[in-house]
C-alpha atoms as a PDB file:
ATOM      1  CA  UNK A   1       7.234  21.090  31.633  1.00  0.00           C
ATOM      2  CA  UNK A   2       3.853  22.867  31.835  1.00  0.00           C
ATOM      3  CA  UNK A   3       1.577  21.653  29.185  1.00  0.00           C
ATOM      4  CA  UNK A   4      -0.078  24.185  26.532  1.00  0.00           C
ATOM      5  CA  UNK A   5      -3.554  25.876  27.321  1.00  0.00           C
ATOM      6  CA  UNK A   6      -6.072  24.766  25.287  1.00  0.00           C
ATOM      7  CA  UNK A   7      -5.323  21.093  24.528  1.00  0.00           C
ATOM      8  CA  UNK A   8      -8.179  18.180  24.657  1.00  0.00           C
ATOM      9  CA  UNK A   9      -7.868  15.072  25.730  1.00  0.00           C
ATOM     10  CA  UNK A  10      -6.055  13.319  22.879  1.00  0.00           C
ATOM     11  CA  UNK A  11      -3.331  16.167  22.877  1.00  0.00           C
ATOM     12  CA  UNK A  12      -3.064  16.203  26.406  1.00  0.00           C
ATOM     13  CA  UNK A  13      -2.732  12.578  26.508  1.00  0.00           C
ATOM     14  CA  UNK A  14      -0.035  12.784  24.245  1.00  0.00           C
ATOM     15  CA  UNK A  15       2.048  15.527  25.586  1.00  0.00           C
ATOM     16  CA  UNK A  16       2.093  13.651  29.018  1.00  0.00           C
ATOM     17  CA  UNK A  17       2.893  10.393  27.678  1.00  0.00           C
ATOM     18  CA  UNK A  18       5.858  12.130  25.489  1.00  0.00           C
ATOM     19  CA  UNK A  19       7.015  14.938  28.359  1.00  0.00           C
ATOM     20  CA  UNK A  20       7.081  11.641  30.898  1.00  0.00           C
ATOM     21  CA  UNK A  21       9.033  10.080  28.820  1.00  0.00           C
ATOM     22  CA  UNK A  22      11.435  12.177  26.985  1.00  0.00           C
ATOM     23  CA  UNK A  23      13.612  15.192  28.368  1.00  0.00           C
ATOM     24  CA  UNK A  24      12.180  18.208  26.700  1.00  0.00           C
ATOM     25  CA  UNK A  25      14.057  20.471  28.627  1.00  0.00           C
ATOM     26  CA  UNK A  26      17.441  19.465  27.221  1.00  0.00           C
ATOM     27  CA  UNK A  27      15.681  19.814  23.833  1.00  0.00           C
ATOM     28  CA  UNK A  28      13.626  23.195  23.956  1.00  0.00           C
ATOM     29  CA  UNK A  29      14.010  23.142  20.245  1.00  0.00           C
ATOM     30  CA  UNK A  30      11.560  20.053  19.871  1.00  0.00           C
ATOM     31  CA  UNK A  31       8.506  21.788  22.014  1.00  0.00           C
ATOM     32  CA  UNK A  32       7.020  23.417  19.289  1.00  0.00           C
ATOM     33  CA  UNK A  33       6.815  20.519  17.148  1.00  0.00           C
ATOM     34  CA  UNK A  34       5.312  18.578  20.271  1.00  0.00           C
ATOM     35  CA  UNK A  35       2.837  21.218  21.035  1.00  0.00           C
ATOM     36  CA  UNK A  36       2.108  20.692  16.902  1.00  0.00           C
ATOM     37  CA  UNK A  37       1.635  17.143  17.629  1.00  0.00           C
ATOM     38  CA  UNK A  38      -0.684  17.259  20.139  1.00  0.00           C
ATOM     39  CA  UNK A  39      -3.293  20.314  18.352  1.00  0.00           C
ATOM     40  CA  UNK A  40      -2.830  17.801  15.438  1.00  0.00           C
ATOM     41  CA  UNK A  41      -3.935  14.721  17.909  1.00  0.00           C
ATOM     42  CA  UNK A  42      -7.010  16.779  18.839  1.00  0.00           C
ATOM     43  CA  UNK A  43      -7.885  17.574  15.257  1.00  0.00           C
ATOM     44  CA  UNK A  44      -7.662  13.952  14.468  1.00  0.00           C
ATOM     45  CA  UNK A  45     -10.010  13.020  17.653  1.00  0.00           C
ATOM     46  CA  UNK A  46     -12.911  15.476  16.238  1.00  0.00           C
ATOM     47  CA  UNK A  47     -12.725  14.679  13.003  1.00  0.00           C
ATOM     48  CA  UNK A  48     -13.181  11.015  14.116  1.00  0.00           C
ATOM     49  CA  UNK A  49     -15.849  11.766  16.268  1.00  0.00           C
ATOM     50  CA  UNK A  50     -17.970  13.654  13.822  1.00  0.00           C
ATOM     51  CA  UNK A  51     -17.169  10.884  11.285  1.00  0.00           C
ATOM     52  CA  UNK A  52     -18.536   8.368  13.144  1.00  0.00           C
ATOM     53  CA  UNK A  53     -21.933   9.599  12.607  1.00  0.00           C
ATOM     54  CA  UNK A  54     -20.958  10.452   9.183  1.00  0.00           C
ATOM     55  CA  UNK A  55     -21.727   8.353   5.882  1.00  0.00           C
ATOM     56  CA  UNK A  56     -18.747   6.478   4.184  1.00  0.00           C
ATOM     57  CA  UNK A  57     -19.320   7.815   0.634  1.00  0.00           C
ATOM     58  CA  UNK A  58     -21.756  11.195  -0.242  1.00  0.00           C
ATOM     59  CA  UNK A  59     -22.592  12.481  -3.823  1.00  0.00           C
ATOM     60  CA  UNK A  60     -19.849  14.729  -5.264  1.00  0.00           C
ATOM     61  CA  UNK A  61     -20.623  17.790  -7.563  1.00  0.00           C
ATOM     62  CA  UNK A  62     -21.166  15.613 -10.453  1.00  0.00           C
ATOM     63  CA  UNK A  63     -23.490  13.363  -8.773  1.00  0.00           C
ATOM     64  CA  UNK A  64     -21.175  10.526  -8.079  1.00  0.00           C
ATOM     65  CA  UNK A  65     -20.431   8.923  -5.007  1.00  0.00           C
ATOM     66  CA  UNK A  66     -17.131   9.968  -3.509  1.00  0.00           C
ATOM     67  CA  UNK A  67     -15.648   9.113   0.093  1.00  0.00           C
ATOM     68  CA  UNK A  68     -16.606  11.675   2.931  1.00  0.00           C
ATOM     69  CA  UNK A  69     -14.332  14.958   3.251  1.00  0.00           C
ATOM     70  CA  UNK A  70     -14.240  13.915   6.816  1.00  0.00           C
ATOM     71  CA  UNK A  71     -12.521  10.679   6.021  1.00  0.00           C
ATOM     72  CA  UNK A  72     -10.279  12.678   3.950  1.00  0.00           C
ATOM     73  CA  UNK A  73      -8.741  14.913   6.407  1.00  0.00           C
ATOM     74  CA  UNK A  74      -8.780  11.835   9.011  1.00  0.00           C
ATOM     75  CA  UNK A  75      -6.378  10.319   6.889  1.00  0.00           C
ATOM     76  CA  UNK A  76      -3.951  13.814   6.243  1.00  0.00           C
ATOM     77  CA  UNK A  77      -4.354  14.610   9.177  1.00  0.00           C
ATOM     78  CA  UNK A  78      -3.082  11.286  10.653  1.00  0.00           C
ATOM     79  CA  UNK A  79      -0.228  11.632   8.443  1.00  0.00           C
ATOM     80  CA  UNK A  80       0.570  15.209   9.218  1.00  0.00           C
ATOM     81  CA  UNK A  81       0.991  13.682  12.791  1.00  0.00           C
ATOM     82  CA  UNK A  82       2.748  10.867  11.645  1.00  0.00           C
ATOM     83  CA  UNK A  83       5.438  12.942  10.361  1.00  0.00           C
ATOM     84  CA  UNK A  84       5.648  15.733  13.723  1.00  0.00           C
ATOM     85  CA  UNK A  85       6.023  12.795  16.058  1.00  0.00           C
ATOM     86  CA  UNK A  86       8.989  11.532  13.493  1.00  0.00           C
ATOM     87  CA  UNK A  87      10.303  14.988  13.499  1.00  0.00           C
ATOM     88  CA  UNK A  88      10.711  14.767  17.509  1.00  0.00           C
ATOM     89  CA  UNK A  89      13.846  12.489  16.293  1.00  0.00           C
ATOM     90  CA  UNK A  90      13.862  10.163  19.728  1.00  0.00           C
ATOM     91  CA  UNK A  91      17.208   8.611  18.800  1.00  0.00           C
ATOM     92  CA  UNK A  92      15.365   5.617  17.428  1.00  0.00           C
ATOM     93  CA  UNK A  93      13.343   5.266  20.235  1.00  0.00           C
ATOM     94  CA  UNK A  94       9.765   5.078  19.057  1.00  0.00           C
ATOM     95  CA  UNK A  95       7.173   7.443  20.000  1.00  0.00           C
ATOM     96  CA  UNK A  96       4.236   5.911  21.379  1.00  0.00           C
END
């Protein structure tokens, strides 16, 4: 199965890992929600990288301390593709 244009490395890991292990082709239905999974796995890997250089906490509107937006979307974002891969439905085999 040829893998989307445009993925980075964390999405491109993941669709080989998944497409080596799972037959996608008898499941055509489940590609978009891959190809979700993997844009999603890239978002995660910048937001983590520009994190990294990134304060914990920064001063919200009202002066107070509040945690980065960065660290904010790391963590939706981590669930958003928590619940794609769980989507995939393996049959109880577990993704990754």
């Amino acid at each position: 199965m040829r893998k989307p244009r445009g993925l980075e490395t964390a999405g491109s890991n993941l669709w080989t890992r998944i497409t080596a292990e799972f037959d996608m082709d008898s499941e055509p239905h489940k590609v978009a929600i891959l190809e979700s999974a993997c844009r999603t796995a890239d978002d995660v890997a910048r937001f983590e990288k520009a994190a990294a250089d990134a304060p914990l906490c920064v001063k919200g509107s009202a002066n107070q301390l509040v945690i980065h937006p960065l660290r904010s979307e790391i963590r939706f974002s981590r669930g958003l593709l928590s619940q794609l891969l769980a989507r995939l439905n393996f049959e109880g085999q577990e993704v990754l």
